[in-house]
Every structure is written in C-alpha cells, then in structure tokens.
Protein backbone atom coordinates (compact mmCIF):
# COMPACT_ATOMS: atom_id res chain seq x y z
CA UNK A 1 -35.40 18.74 -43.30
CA UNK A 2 -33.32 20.86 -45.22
CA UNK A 3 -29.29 19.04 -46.19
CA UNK A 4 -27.39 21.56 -43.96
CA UNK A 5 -29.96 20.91 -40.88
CA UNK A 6 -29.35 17.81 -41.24
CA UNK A 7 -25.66 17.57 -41.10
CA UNK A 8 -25.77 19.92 -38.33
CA UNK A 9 -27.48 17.14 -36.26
CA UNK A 10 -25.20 14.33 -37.30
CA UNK A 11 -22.29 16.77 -36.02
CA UNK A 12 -24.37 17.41 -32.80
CA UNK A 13 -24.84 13.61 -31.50
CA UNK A 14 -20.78 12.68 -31.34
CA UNK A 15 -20.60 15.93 -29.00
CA UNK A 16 -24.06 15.25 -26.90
CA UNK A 17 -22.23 11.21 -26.96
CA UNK A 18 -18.67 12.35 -25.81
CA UNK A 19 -20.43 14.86 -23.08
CA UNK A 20 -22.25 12.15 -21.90
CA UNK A 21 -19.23 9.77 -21.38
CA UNK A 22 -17.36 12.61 -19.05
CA UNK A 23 -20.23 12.96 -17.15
CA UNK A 24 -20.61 9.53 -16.68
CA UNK A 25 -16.54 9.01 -15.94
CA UNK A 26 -16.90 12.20 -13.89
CA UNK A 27 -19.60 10.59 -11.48
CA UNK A 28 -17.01 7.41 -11.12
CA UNK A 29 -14.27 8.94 -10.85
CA UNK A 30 -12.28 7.87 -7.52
CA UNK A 31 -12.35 10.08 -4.71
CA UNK A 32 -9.58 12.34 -3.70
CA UNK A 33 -7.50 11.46 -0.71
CA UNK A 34 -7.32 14.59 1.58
CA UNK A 35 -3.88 16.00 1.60
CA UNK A 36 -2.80 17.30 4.84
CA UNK A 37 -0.23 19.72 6.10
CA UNK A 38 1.53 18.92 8.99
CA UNK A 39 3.56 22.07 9.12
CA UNK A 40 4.10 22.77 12.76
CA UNK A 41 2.38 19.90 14.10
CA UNK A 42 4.22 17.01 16.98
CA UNK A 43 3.97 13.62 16.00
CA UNK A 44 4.34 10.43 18.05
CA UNK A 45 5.82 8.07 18.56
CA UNK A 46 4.41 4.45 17.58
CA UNK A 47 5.44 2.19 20.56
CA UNK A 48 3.89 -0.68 19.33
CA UNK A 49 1.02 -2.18 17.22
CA UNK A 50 -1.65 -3.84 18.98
CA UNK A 51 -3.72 -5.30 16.06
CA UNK A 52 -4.54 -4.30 12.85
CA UNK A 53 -6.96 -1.47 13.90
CA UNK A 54 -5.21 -0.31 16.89
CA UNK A 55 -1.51 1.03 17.79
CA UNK A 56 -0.01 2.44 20.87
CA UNK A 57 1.92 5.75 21.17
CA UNK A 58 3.75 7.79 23.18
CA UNK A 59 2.07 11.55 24.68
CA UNK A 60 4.07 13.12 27.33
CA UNK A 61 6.07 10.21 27.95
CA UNK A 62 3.07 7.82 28.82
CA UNK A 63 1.82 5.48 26.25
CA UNK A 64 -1.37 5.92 24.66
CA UNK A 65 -3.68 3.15 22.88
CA UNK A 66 -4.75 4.63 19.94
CA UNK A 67 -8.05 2.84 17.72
CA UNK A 68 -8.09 3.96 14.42
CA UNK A 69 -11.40 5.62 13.57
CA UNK A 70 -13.48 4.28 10.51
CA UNK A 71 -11.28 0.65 9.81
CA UNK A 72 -11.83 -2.88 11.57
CA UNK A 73 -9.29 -5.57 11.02
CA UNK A 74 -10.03 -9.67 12.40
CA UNK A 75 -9.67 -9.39 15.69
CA UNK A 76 -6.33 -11.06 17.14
CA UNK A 77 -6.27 -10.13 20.97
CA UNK A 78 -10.32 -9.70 22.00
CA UNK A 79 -10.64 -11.13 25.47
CA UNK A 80 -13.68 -13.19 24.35
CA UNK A 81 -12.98 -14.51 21.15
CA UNK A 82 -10.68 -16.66 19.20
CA UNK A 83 -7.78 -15.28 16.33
CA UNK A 84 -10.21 -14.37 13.08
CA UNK A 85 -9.38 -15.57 9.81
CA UNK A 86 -6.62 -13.04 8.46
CA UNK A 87 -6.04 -10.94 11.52
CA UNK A 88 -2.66 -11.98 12.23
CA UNK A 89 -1.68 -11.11 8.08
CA UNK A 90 -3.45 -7.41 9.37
CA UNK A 91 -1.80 -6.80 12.19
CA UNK A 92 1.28 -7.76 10.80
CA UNK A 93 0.76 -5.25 8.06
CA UNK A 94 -0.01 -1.91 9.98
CA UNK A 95 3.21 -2.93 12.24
CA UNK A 96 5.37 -3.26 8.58
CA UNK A 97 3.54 0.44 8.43
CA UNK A 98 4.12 1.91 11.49
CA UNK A 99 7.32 -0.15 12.91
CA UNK A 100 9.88 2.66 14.00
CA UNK A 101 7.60 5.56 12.77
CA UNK A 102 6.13 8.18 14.47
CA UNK A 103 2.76 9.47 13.43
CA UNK A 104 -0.01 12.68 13.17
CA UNK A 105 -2.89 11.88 15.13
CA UNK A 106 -6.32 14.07 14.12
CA UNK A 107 -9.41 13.82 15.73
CA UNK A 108 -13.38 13.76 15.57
CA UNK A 109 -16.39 14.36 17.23
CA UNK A 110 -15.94 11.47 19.71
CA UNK A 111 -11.81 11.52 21.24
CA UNK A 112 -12.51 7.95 23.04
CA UNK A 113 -14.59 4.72 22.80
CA UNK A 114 -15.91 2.68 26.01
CA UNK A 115 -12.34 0.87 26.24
CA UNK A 116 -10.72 4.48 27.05
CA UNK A 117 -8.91 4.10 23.74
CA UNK A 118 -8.26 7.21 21.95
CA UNK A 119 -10.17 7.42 18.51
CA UNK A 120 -8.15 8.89 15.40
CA UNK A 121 -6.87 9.55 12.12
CA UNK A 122 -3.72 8.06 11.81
CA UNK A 123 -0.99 10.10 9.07
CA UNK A 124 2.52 8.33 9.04
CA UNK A 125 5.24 11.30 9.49
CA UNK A 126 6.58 12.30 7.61
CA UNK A 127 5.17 11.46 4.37
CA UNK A 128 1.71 11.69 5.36
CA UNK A 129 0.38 8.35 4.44
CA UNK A 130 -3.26 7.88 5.59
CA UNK A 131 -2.74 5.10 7.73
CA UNK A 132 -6.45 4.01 8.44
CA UNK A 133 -7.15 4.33 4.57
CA UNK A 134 -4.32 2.42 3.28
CA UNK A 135 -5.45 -0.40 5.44
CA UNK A 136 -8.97 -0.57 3.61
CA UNK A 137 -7.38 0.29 0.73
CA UNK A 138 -4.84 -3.20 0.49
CA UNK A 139 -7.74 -4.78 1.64
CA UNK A 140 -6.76 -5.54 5.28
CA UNK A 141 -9.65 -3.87 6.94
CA UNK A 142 -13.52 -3.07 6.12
CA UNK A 143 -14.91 0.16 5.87
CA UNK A 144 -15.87 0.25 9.77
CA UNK A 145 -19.36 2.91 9.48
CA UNK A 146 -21.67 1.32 12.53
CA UNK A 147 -20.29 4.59 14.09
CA UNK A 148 -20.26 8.08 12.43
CA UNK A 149 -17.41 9.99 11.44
CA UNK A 150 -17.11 12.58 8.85
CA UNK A 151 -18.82 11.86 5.73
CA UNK A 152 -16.25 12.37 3.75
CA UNK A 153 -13.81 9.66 4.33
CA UNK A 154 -16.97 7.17 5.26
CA UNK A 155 -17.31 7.81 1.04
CA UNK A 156 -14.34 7.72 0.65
CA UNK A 157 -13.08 4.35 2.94
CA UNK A 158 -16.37 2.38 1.57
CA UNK A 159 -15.12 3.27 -2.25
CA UNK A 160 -11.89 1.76 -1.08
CA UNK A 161 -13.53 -1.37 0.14
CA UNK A 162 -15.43 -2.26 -2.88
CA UNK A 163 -12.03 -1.66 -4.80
CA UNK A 164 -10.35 -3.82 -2.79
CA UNK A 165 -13.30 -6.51 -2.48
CA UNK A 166 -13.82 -6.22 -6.52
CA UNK A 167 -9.83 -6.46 -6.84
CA UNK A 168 -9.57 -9.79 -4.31
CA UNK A 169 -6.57 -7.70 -2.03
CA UNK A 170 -5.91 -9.34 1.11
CA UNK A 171 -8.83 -10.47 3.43
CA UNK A 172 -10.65 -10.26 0.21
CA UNK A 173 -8.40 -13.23 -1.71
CA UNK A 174 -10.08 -15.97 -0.01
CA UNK A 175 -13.82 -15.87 -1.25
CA UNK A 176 -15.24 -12.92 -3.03
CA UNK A 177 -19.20 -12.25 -1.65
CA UNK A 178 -19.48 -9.62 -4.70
CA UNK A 179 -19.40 -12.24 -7.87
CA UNK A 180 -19.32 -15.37 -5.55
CA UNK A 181 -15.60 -16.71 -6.39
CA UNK A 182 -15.18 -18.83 -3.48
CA UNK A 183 -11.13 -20.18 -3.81
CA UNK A 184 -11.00 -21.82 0.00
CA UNK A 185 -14.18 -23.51 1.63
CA UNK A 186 -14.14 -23.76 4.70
CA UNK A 187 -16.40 -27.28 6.71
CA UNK A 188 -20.19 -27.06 6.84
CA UNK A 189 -20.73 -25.77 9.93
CA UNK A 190 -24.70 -23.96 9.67
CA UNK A 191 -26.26 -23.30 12.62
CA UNK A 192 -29.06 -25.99 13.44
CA UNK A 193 -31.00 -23.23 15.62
CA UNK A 194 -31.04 -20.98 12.51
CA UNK A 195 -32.19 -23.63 9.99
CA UNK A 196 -35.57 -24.25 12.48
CA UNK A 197 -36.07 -20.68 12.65
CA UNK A 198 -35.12 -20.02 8.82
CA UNK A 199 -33.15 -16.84 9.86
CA UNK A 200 -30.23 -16.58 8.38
CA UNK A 201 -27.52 -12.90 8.17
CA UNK A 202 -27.03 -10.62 6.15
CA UNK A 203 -23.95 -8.11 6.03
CA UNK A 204 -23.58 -4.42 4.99
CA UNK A 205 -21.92 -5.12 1.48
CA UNK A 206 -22.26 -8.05 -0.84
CA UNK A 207 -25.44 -10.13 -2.17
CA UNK A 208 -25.03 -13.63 -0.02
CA UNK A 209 -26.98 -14.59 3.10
CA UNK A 210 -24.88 -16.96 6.06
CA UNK A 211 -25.36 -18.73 9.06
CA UNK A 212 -24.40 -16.84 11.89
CA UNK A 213 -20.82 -18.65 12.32
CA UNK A 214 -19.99 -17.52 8.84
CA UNK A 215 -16.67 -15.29 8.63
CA UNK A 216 -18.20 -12.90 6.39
CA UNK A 217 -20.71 -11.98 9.00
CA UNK A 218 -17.71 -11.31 11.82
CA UNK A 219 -17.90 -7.30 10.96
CA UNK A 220 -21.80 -6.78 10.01
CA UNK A 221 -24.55 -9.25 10.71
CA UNK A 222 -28.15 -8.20 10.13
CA UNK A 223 -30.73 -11.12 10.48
CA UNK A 224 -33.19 -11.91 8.17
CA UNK A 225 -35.69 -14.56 7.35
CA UNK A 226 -34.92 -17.16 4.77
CA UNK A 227 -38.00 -15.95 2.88
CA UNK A 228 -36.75 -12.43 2.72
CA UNK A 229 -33.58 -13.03 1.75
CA UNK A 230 -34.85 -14.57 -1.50
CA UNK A 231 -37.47 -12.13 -2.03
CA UNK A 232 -34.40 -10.33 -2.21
CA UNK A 233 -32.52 -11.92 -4.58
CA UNK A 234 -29.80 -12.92 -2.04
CA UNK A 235 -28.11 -16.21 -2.56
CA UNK A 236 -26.60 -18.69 -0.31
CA UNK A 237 -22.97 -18.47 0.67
CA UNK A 238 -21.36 -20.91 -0.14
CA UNK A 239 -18.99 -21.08 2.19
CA UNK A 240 -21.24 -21.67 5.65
CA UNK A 241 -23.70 -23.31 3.40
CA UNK A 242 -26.88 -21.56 5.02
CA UNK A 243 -30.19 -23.58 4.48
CA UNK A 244 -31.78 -22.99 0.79
C-alpha cells in the first residue's frame, strides 16, 4: 500500500470510531417529554388525592375520580387488601404535587375503567408538569402497561422506570431486583403450596423469581416453573426466599 493510502486510512478510523459513538449515544439517548400547550384549555380543580395513582376533581361543580392512565402506585385504600409497602410515601407525594392545584386532564382511547373512574393524562396548571410521569420518574409508581395506551409514553414511562429502578428512587430504595442490592429483608414467608408445585413468579422487569407473597410481584406476577426459571437464568429473590 502506497504511504499516502495509508495515512488516509489511519485518518479514516478516528472518524468511522467517533461516528460510531453518536450513533450509539444517539440510540440511548433519553426520550423527550412531550411539551404541551394549554393555550385556551379549562383546568380543574384537584379536590383531593385519593392514592398515589388516583385524584379527584372538580367538572361542572361535581367531583370527578380521576385514575391516572399508564402509573400504579401500592395500593393504600383497595377494599380487599391491606396498605402495600410504600403506598402511603406515594400517595403522600402526588398530594405534595397536586395539593391546591388545578390540573389539564387529556384523554385516550378508553375515557373510563370498570370502577367508572375517569382515565387520563394528568398536566399540573400551570406549568405543565406531567403528573403521571413524574411519579414513575421519582420512582413512586411502575410503568403500569397491562393496558394499552399510546406507545409513546408506554416508551417513554418504562425508560423512566428502569432510571428510577437503576437509580434506587423511592419504592426502588428498599431492594433493587436489577443488580440484587437487597438493603431491608423482610421474614421468610414462601408459599408452602408453591414449593410442592415448584412454581414460583415472575414480574415484567428485573431477573429474580418470588413466591407469590413477595412485594415485588404486587404489580406483575407471571408464574413459572422452578425449572424454567433457571433455564432462564433467573435467580432467587432474596427477599421471599423462593425454593432453589
């Protein structure tokens, strides 16, 4: 090869490098955060914050329960089941959010659940703060997708999660399922009926398996076989302490 070929190539290779890393940091690059404009639009007011996923308003002088589409907090008030394990700390925050506030409500495809709840965006007036985001995003709420919305913010509130999961914010300070940091153990308690059977529950995020009375499986619970879940390279959480 002739000298001036050749340091044409060794100039090529830093720029064919440096492209490389932009397309990489391109691909990882966090996802925007819609902006909207409000211009002309009635907000409402926030009577009251039910839990960490749901408010009440007021429309036409009636109050409205509003669930916010996408997020799930613990539950604190469910009819059937006890006060989860950080749901007071989330409902707490979204009423430090919302307390004397008024809000833009935007809607999807579906406008109610089975409750007769009203399903929406929530935007804090009048800066426009993306109420069911910041909620994943501080790491009081999953990403909530067992339902469709837009596809969007589904990217967009599951990159949030991870952050926050990764990052150890709120629910997320107490055991991390991602690298296994467990900081408060909680008493064996594995489920004698799933240790006969060898099934044992996967969620929709992280690389453990549980017993079904594990916390982590309170949001997302997918059972699996024992066998399966090491063919998978799962490990045991070691909080529950599901069989091995």
């Amino acid at each position: 090869m002739y000298p001036h070929r050749v340091r044409a190539v060794l100039l090529l290779v830093p720029a064919v490098l440096l492209a490389a890393f932009f397309a990489h940091a391109e691909d990882k690059k966090t996802p925007a955060i819609p902006a909207k404009d409000w211009k002309g639009a009635t907000a409402s007011k926030v009577l009251r914050t039910v839990d960490g996923d749901t408010i009440e308003v007021e429309q036409d002088g009636k109050p409205v329960k509003v669930r916010l589409i996408g997020v799930d907090t613990p539950e604190t008030v469910h009819p059937s089941k006890p006060v989860e394990a950080y749901g007071k700390e989330a409902s707490k925050f979204t009423s430090n959010l919302l307390k004397g506030e008024s809000v833009y409500l935007e809607f999807d495809k579906n406008n109610t659940d089975k409750y007769g709840r009203r399903l929406a965006y929530v935007y804090r007036a009048p800066d426009g703060l993306f109420v069911n985001l910041e909620i994943i995003r501080q790491g009081y709420g999953h990403a909530y997708v067992k339902y469709p919305f837009k596809d969007e913010l589904m990217t967009l509130f599951r990159h949030y999660e991870k952050d926050a999961r990764e990052a150890g914010r709120g629910l997320w300070a107490s055991a991390d399922p991602i690298d296994g940091k467990d900081t408060k153990p909680e008493k064996k308690d594995a489920s004698v009926r799933d240790t006969a059977k060898g099934e044992v529950y996967l969620t929709n995020s992280g690389t453990k398996y549980h017993t079904d009375t594990c916390r982590f499986v309170a949001k997302s619970k997918i059972p699996c076989t024992l066998a399966d879940a090491k063919a998978k390279k799962f490990e045991p959480c070691s909080v529950c302490n599901p069989p091995k």
